[in-house]
Protein backbone atom coordinates (compact mmCIF):
# COMPACT_ATOMS: atom_id res chain seq x y z
CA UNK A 1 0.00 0.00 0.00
CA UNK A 2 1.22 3.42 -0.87
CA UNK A 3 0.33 6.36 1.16
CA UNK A 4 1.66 9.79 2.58
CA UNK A 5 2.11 10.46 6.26
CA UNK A 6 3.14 13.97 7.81
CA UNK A 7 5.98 14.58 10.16
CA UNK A 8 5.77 17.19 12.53
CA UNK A 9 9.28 18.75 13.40
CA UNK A 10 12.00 16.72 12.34
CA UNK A 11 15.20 17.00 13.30
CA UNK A 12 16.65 16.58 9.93
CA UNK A 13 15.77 16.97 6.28
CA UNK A 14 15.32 14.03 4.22
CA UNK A 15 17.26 13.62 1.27
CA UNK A 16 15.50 12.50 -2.26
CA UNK A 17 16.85 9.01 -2.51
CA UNK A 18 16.87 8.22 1.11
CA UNK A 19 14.73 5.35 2.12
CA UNK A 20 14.22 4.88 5.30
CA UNK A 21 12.96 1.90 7.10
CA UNK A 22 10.08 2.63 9.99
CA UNK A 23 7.38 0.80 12.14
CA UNK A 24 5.91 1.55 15.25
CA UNK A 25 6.11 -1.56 16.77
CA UNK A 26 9.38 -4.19 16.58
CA UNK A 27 8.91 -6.83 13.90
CA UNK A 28 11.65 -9.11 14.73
CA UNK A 29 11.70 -11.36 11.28
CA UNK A 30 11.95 -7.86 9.41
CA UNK A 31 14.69 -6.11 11.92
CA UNK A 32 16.58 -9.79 11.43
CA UNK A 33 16.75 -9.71 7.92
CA UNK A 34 18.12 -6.44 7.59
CA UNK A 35 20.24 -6.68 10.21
CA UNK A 36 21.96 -10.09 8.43
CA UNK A 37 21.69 -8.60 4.49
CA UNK A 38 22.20 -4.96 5.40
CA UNK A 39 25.41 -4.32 2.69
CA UNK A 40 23.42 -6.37 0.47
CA UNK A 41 20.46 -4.04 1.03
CA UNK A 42 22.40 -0.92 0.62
CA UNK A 43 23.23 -2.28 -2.94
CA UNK A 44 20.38 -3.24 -4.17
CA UNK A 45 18.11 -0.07 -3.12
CA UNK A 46 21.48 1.46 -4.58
CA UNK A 47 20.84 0.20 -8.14
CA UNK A 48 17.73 1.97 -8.30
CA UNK A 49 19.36 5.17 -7.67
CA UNK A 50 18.20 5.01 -3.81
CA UNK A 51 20.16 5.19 -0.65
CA UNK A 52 18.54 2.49 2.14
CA UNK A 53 18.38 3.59 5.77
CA UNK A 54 18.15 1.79 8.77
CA UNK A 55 17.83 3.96 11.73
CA UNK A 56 19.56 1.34 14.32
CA UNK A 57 22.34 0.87 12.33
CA UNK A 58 23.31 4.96 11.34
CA UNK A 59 22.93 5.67 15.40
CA UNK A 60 25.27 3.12 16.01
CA UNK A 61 28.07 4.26 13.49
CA UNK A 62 27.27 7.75 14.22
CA UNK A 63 27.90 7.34 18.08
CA UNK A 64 31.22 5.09 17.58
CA UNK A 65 32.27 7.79 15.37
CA UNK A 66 31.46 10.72 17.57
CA UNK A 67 32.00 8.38 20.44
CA UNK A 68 34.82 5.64 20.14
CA UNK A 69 36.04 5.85 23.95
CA UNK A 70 32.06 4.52 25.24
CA UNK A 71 31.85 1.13 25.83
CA UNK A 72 29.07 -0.90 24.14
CA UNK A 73 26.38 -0.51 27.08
CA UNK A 74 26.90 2.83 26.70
CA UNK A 75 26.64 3.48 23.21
CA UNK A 76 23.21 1.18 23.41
CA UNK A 77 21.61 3.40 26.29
CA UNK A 78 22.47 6.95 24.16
CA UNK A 79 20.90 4.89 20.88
CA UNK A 80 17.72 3.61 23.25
CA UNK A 81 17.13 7.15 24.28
CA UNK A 82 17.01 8.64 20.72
CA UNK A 83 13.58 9.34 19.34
CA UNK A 84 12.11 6.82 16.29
CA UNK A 85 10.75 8.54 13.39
CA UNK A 86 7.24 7.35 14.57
CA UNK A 87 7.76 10.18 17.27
CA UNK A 88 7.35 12.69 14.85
CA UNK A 89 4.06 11.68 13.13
CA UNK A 90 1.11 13.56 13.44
CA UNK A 91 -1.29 12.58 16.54
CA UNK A 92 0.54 9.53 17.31
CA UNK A 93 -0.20 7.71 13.94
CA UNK A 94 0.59 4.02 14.12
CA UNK A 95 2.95 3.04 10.89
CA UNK A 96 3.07 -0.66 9.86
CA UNK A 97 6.70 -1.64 9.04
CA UNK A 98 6.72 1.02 5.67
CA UNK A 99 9.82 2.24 3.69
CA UNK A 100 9.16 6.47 4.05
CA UNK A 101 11.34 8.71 1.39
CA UNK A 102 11.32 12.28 0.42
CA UNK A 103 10.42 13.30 -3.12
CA UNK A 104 12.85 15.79 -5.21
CA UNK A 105 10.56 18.32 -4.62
CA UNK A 106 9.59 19.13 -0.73
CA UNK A 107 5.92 18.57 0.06
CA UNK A 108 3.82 20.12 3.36
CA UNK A 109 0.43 19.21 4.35
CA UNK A 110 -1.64 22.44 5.18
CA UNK A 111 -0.47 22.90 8.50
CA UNK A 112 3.35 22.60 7.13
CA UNK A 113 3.90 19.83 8.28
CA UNK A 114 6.71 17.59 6.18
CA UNK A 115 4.75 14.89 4.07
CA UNK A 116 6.98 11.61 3.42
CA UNK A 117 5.93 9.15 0.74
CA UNK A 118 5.32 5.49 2.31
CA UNK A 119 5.32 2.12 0.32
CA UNK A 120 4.19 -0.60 3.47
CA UNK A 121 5.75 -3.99 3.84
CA UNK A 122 2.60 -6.05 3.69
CA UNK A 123 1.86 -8.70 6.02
CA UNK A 124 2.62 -11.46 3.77
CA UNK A 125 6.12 -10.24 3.02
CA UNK A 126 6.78 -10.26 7.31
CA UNK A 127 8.66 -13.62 6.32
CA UNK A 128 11.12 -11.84 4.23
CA UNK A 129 13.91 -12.99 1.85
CA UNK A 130 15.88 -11.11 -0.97
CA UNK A 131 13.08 -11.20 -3.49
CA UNK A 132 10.88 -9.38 -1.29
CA UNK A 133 13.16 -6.23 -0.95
CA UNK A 134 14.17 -6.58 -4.38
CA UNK A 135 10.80 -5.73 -5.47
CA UNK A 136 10.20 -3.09 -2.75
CA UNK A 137 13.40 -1.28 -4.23
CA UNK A 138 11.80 -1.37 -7.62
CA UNK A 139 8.11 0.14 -6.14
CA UNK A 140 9.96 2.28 -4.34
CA UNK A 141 11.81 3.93 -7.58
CA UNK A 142 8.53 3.60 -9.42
CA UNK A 143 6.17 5.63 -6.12
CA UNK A 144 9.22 8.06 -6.14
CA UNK A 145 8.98 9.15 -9.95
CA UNK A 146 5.18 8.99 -10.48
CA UNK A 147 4.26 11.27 -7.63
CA UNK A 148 7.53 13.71 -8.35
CA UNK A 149 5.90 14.04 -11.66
CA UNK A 150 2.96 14.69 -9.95
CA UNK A 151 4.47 17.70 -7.31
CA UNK A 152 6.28 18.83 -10.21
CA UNK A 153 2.97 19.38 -12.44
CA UNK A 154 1.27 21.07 -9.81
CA UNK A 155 3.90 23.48 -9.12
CA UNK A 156 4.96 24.42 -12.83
CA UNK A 157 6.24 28.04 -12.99
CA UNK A 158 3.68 31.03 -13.92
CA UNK A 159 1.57 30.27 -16.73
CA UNK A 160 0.84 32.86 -19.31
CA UNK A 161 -3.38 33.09 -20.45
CA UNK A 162 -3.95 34.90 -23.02
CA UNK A 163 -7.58 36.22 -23.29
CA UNK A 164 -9.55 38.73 -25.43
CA UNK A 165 -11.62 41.55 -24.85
CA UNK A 166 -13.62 43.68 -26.96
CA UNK A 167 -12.35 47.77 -26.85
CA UNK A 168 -15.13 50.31 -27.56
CA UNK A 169 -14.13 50.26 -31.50
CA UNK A 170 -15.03 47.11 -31.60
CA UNK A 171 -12.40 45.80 -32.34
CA UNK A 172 -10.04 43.21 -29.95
CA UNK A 173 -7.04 43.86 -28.11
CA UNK A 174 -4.97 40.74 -26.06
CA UNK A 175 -4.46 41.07 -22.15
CA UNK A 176 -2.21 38.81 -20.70
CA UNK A 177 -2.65 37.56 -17.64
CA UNK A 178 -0.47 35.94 -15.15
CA UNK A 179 -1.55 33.05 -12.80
CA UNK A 180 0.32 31.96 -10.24
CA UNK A 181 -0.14 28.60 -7.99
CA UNK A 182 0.17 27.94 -4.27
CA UNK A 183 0.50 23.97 -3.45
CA UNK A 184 0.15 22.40 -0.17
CA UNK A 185 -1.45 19.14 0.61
CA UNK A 186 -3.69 17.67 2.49
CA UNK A 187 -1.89 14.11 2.40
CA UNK A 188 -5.70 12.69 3.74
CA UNK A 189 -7.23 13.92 0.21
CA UNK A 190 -6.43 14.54 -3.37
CA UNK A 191 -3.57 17.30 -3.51
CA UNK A 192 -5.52 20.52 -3.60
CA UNK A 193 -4.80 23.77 -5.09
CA UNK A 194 -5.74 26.32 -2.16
CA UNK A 195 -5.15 29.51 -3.99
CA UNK A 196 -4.68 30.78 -6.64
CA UNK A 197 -3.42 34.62 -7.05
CA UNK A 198 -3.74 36.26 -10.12
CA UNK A 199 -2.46 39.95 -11.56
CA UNK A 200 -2.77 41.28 -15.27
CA UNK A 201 0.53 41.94 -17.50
């Protein structure tokens, strides 16, 4: 299933191409799997022109890096105490284990919140293998270009109308107006234009 979620405050920007791995509760077949193929992971999602993220695993190079002289307990209380990316979603939302990634083109939900594109690991697939996340890489590249085509219609530069009017001499003269476009979504509905300002040439 493909869906958007909103973030509320994150710490960081997400990077087109990232693809990060999230649930809300520990799925211990899934966590496993990438644990034990993670390089081969991180090639495959590479491939596709995609960079795959597991959470866990960045902490934990992150705080040896920063960190070398902390012993492992250590290290694994600092990484416990960090916040999951399900901290961040609006009201609490519940995310089955999903793969979340930014477009090339940011996208806010009205309230300006950060809206993340989601592709969910279905249930069937909690018994993964290689296959599986081959073809989540590949819906993953496909979800990323079809709705950044999308973003990118809806936000096209000004676009010139030309119109007509009749002068007093009866004859016509050309106005040209100028339209401009204000995007946000509401990820619950159909992307909606909420404005739309307008001033002649």
């Amino acid at each position: 299933m493909v869906r958007e979620l909103s973030f509320k405050s994150l710490p960081f920007d997400p990077e087109s191409g990232q693809v990060i791995y999230v649930e809300s509760s520990y799925h211990k077949k899934l966590n496993t799997f990438i644990l034990d193929h993670y390089t081969w992971l991180r090639k495959t999602f590479h491939r596709h022109g995609l960079e795959f993220c597991y959470l866990p695993n960045l902490f934990d190079e992150t705080v040896h890096y920063h960190a070398p002289y902390l012993k492992d307990e250590e290290c694994r209380a600092i990484i416990d105490g960090l916040p999951s990316l399900t901290d961040y979603a609006i009201d609490g939302e519940t995310i089955e284990p999903s793969l979340v990634f930014a477009l090339d083109i940011p996208v806010e939900d009205a309230e300006g919140n950060t809206v993340l594109q989601s592709v969910a690991i279905e249930p069937k697939w909690y018994r993964p293998n290689k296959r599986t996340f081959a073809l989540l890489a590949k819906e993953v590249k496909r979800v990323a270009v079809e709705r950044s085509i999308y973003y990118h219609e809806l936000r096209k530069p000004e676009k010139k109308v030309r119109t007509t009017r009749a002068s007093t001499s009866g004859s016509a003269s050309v106005m040209l107006m100028s339209v401009s476009f204000h995007v946000v979504v509401n990820w619950q509905t159909t992307p909606t234009i909420i404005s739309i300002a307008s001033h002649v040439n």
